[in-house]
PDB file of N, CA and C in Angstrom:
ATOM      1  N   UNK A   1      -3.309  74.067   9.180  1.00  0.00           N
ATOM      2  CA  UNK A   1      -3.873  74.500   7.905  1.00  0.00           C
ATOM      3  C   UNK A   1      -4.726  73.365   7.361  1.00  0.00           C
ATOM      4  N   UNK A   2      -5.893  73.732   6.873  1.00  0.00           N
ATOM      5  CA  UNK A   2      -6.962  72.346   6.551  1.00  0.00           C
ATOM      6  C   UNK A   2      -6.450  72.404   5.537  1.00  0.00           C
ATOM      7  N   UNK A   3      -7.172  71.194   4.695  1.00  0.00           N
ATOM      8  CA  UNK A   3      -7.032  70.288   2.992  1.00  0.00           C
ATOM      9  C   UNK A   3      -7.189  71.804   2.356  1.00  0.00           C
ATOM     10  N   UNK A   4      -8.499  72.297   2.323  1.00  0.00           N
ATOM     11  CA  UNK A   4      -8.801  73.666   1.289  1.00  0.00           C
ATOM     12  C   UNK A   4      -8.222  74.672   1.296  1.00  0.00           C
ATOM     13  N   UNK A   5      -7.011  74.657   2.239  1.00  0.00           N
ATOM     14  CA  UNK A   5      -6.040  75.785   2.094  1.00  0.00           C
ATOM     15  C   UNK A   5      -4.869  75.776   1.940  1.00  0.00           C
ATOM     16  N   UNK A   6      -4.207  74.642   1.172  1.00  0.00           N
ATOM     17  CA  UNK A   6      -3.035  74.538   1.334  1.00  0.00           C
ATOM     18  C   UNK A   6      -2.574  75.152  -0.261  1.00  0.00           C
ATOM     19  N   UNK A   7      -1.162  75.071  -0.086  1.00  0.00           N
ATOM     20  CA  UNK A   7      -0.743  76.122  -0.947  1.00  0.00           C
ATOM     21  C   UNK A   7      -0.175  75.065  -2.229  1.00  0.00           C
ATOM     22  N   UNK A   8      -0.620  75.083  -3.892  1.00  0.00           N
ATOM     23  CA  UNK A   8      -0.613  74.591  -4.652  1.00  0.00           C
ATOM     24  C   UNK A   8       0.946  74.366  -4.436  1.00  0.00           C
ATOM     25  N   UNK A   9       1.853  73.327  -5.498  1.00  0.00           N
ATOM     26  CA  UNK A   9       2.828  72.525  -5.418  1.00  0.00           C
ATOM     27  C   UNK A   9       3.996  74.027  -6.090  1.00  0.00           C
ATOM     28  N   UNK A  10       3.731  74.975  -6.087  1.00  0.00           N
ATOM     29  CA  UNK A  10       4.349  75.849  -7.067  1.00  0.00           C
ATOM     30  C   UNK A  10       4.665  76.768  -6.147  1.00  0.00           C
ATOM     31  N   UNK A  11       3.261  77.351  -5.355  1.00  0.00           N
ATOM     32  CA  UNK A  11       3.049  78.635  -4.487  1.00  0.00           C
ATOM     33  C   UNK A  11       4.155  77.523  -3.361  1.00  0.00           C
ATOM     34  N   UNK A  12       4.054  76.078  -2.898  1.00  0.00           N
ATOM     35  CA  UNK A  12       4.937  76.078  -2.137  1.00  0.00           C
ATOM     36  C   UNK A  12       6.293  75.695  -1.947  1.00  0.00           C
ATOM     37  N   UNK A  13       6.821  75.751  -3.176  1.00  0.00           N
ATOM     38  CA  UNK A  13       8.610  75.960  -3.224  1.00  0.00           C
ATOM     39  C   UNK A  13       8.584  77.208  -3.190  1.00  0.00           C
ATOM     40  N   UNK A  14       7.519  78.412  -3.447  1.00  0.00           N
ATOM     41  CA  UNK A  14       7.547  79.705  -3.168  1.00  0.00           C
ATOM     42  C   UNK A  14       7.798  79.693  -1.321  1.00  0.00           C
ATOM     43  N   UNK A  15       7.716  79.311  -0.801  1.00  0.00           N
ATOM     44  CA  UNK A  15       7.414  79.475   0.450  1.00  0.00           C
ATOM     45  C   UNK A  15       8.227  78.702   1.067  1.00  0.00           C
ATOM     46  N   UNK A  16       9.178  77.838   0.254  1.00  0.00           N
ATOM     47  CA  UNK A  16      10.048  77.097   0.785  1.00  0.00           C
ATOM     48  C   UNK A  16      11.047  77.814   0.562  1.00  0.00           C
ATOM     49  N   UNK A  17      11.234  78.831  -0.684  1.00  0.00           N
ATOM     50  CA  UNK A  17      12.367  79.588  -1.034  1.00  0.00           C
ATOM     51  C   UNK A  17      12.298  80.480  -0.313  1.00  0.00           C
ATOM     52  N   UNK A  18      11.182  81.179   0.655  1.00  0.00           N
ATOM     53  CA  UNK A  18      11.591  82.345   1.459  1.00  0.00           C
ATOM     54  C   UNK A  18      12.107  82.250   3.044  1.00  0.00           C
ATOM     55  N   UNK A  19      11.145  80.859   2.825  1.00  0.00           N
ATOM     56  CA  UNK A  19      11.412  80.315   4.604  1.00  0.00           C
ATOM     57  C   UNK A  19      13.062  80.180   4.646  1.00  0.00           C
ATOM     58  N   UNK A  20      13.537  79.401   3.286  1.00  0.00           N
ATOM     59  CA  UNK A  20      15.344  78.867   3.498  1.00  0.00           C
ATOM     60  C   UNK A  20      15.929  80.011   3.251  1.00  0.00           C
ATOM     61  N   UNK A  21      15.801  81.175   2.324  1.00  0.00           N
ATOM     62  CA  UNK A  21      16.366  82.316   2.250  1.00  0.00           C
ATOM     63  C   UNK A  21      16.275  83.526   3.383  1.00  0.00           C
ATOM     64  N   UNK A  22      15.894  83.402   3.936  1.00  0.00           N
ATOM     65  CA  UNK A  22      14.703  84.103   5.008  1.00  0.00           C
ATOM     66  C   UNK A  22      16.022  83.911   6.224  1.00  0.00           C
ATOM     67  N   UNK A  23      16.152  82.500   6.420  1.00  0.00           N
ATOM     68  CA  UNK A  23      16.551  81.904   7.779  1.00  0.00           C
ATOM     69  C   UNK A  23      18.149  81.743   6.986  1.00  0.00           C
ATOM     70  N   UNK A  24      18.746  81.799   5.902  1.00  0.00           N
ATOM     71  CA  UNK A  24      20.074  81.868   5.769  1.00  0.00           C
ATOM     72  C   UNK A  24      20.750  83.248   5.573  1.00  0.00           C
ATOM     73  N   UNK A  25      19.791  84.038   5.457  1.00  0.00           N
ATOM     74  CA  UNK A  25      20.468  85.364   5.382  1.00  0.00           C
ATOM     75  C   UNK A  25      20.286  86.184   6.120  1.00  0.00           C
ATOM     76  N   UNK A  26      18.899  86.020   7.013  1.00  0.00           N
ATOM     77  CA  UNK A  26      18.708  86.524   8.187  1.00  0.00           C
ATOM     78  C   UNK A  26      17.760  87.943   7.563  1.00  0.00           C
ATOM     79  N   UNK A  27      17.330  87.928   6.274  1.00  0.00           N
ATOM     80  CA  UNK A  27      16.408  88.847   6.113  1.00  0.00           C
ATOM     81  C   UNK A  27      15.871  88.503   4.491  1.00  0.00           C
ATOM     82  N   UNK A  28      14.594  88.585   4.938  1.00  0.00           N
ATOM     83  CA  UNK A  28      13.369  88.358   3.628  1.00  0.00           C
ATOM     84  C   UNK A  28      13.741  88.212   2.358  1.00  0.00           C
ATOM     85  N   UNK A  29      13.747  87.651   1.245  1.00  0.00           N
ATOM     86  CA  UNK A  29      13.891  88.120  -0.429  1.00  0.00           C
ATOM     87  C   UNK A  29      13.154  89.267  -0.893  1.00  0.00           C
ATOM     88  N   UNK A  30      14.086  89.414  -1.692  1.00  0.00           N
ATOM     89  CA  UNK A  30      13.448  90.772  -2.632  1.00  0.00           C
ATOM     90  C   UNK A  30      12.969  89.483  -3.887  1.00  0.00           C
ATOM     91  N   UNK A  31      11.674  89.985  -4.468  1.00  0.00           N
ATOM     92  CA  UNK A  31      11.178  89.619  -5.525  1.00  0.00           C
ATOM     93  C   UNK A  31      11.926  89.362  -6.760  1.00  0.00           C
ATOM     94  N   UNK A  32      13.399  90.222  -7.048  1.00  0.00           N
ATOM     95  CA  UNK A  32      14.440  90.106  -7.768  1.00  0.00           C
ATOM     96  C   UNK A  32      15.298  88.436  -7.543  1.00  0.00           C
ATOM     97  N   UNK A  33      15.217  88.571  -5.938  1.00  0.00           N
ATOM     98  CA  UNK A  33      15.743  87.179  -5.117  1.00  0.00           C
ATOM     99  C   UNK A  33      15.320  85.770  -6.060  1.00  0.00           C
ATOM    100  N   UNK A  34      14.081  86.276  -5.890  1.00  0.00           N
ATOM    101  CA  UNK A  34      13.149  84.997  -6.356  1.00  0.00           C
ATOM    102  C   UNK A  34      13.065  84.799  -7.943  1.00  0.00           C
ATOM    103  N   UNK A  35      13.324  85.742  -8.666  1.00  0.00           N
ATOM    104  CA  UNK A  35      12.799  85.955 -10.039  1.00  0.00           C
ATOM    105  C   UNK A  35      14.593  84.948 -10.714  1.00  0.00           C
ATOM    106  N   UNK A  36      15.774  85.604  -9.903  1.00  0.00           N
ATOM    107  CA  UNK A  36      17.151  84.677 -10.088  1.00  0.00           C
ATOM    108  C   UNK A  36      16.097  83.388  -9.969  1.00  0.00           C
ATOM    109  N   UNK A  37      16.463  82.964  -8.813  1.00  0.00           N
ATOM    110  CA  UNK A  37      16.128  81.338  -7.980  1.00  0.00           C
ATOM    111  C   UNK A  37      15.194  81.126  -9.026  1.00  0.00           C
ATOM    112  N   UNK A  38      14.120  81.043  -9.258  1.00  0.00           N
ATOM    113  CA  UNK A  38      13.350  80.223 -10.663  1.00  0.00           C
ATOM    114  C   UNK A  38      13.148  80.523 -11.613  1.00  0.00           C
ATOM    115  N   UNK A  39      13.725  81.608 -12.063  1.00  0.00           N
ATOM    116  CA  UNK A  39      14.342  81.821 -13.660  1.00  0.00           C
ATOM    117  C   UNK A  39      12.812  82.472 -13.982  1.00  0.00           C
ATOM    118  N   UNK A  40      12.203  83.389 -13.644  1.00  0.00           N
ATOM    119  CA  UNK A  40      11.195  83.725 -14.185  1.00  0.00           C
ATOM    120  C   UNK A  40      11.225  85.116 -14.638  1.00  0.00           C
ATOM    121  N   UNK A  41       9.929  85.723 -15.107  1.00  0.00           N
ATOM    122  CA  UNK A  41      10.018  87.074 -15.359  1.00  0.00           C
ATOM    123  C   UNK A  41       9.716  88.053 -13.691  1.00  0.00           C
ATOM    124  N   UNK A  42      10.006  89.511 -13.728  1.00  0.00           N
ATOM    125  CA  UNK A  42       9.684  90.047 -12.584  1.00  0.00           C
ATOM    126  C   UNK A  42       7.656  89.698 -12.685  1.00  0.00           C
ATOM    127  N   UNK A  43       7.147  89.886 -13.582  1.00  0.00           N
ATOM    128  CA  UNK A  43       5.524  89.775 -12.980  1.00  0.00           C
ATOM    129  C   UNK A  43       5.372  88.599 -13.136  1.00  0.00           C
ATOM    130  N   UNK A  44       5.817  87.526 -13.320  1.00  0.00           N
ATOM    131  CA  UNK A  44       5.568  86.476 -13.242  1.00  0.00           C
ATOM    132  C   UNK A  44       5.791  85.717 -10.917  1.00  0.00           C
ATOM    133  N   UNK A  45       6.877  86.425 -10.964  1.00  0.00           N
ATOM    134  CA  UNK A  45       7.171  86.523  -8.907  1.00  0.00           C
ATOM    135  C   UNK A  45       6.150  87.947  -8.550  1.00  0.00           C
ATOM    136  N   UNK A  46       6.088  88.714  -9.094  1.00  0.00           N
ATOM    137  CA  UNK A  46       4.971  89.718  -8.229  1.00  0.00           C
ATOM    138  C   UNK A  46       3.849  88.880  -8.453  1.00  0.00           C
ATOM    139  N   UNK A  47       3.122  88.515  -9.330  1.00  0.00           N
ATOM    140  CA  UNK A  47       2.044  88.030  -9.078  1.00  0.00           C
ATOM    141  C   UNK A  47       1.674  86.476  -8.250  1.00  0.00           C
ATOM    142  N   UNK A  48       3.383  86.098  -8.314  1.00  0.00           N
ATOM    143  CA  UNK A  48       2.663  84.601  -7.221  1.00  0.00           C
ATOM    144  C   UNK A  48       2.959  85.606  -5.659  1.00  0.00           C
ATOM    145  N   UNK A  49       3.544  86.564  -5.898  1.00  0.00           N
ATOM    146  CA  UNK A  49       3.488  87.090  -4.075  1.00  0.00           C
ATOM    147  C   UNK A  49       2.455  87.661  -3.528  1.00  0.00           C
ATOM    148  N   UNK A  50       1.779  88.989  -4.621  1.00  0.00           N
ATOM    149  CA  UNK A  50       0.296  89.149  -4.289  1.00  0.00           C
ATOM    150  C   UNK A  50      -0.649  87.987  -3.982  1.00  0.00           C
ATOM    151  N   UNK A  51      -0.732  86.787  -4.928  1.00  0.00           N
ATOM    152  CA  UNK A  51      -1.484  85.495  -4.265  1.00  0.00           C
ATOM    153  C   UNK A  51      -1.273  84.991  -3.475  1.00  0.00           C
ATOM    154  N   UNK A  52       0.165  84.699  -3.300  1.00  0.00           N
ATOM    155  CA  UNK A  52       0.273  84.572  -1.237  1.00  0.00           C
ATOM    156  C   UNK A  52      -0.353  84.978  -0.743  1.00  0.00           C
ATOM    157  N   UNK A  53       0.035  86.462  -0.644  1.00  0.00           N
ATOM    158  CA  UNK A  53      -0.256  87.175   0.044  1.00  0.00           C
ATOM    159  C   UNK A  53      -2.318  87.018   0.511  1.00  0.00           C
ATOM    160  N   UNK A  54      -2.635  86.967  -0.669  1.00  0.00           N
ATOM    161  CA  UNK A  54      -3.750  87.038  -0.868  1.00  0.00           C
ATOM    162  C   UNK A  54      -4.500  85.864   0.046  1.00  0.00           C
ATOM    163  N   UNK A  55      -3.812  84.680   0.017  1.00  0.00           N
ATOM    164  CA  UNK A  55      -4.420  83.804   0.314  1.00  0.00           C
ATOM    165  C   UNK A  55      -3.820  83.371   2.006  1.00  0.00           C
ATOM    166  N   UNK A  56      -3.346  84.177   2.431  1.00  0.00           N
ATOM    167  CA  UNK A  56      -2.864  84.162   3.655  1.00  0.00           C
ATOM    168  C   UNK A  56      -1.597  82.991   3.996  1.00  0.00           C
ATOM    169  N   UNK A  57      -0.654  83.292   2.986  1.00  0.00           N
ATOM    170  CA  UNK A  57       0.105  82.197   3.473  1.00  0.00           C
ATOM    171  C   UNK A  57       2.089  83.212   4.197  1.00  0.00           C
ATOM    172  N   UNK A  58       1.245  84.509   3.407  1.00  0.00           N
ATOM    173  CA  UNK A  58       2.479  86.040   3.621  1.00  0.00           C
ATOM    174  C   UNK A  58       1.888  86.982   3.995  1.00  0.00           C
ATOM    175  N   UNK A  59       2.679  87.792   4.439  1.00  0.00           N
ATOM    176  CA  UNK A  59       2.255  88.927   4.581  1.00  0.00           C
ATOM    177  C   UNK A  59       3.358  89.976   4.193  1.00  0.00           C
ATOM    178  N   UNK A  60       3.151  91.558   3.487  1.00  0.00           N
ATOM    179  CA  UNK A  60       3.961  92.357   2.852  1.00  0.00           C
ATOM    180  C   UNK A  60       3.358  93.430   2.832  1.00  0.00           C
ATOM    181  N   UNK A  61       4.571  94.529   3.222  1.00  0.00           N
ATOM    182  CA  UNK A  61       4.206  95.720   3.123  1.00  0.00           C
ATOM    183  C   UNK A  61       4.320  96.420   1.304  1.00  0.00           C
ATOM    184  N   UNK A  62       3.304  96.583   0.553  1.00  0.00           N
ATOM    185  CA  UNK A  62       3.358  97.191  -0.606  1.00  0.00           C
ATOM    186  C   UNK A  62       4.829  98.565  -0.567  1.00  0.00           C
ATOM    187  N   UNK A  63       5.172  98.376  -1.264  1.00  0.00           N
ATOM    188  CA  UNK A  63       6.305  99.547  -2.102  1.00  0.00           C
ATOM    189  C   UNK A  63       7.249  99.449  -1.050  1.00  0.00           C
ATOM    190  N   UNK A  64       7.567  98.357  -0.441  1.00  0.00           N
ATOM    191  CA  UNK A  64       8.850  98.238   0.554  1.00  0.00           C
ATOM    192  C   UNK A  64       9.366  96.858   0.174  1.00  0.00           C
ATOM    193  N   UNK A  65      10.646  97.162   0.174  1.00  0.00           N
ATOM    194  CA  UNK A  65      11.519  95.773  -0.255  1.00  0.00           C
ATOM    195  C   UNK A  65      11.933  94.877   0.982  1.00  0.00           C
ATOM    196  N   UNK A  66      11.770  93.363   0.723  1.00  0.00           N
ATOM    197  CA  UNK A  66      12.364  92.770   1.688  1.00  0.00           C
ATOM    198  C   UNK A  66      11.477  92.603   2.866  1.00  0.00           C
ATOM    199  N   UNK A  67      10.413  92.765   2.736  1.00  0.00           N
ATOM    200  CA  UNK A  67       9.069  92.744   4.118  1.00  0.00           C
ATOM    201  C   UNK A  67       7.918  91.342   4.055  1.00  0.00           C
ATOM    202  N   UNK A  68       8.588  90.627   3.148  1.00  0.00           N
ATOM    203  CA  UNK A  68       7.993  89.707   3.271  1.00  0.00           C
ATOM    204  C   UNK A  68       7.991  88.508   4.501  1.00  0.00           C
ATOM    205  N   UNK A  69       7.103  88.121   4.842  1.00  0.00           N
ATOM    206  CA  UNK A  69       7.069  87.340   6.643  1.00  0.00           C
ATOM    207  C   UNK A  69       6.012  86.027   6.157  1.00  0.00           C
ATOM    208  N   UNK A  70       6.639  84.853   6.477  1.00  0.00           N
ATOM    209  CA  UNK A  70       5.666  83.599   6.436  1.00  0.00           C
ATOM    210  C   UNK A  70       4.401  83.726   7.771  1.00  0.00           C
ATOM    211  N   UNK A  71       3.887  83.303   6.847  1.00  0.00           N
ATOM    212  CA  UNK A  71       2.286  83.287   8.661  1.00  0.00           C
ATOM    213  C   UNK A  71       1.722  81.709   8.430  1.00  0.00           C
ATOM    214  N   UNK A  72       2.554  80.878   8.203  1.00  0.00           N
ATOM    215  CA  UNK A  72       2.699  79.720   8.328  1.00  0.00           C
ATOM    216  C   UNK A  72       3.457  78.907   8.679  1.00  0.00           C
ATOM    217  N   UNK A  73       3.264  77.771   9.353  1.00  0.00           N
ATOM    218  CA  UNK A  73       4.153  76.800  10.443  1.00  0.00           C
ATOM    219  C   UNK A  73       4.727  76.485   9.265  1.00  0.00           C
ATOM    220  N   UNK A  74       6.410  75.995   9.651  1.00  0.00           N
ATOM    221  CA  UNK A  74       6.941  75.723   8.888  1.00  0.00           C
ATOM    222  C   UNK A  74       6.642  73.923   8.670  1.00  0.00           C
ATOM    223  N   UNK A  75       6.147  73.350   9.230  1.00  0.00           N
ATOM    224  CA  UNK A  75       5.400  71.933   9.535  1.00  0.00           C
ATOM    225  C   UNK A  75       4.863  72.148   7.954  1.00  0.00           C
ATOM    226  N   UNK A  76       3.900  73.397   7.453  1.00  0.00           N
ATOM    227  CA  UNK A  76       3.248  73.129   6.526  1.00  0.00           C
ATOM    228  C   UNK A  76       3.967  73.763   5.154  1.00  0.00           C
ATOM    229  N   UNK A  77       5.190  74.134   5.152  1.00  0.00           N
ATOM    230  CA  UNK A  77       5.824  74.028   3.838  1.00  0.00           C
ATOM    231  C   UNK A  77       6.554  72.993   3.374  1.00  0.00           C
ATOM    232  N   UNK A  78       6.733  72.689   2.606  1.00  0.00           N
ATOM    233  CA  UNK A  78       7.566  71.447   1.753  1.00  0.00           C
ATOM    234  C   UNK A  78       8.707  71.898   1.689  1.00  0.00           C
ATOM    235  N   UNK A  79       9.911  70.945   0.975  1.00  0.00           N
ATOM    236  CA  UNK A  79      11.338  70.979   0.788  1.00  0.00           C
ATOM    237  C   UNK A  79      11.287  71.307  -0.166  1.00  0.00           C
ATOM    238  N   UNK A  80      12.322  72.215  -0.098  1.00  0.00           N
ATOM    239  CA  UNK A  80      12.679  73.312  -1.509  1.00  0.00           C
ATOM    240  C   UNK A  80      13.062  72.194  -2.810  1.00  0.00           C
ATOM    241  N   UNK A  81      12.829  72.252  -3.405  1.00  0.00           N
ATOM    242  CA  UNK A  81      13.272  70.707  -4.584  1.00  0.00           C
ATOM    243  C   UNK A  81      14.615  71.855  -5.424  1.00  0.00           C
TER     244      UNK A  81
END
């Protein structure tokens, strides 16, 4: 992944929380998952997942739960803080 695409310091504890949740439970977060884990509102986690998504760091099937998939080396996510 070059310098101009890496994923801001926010989007990647996003991506650190799915990769470690992902690989300890043996299946994807639900957006609910995530909204617990950093105390946020539900559109406050839909909209950082559409920008993942957006920016190629996920991929997700719309109106299905739990389909979220990293399309990034795990080399290029950070430690969950």
């Amino acid at each position: 992944m070059d310098a101009s695409n890496q994923p801001t310091a926010k989007q990647g504890q996003y991506l650190a929380f799915i990769y470690y949740y992902t690989k300890l439970n043996r299946q994807p977060p639900a957006e609910s998952d995530m909204q617990r884990y950093f105390r946020t509102s539900p559109p406050t986690v839909h909209n950082m997942v559409v920008k993942l998504c957006e920016r190629g760091f996920i991929s997700r099937e719309p109106g299905r739960s739990r389909t979220i998939r990293l399309l990034v080396d795990r080399d290029s996510i950070p430690d969950l803080d």
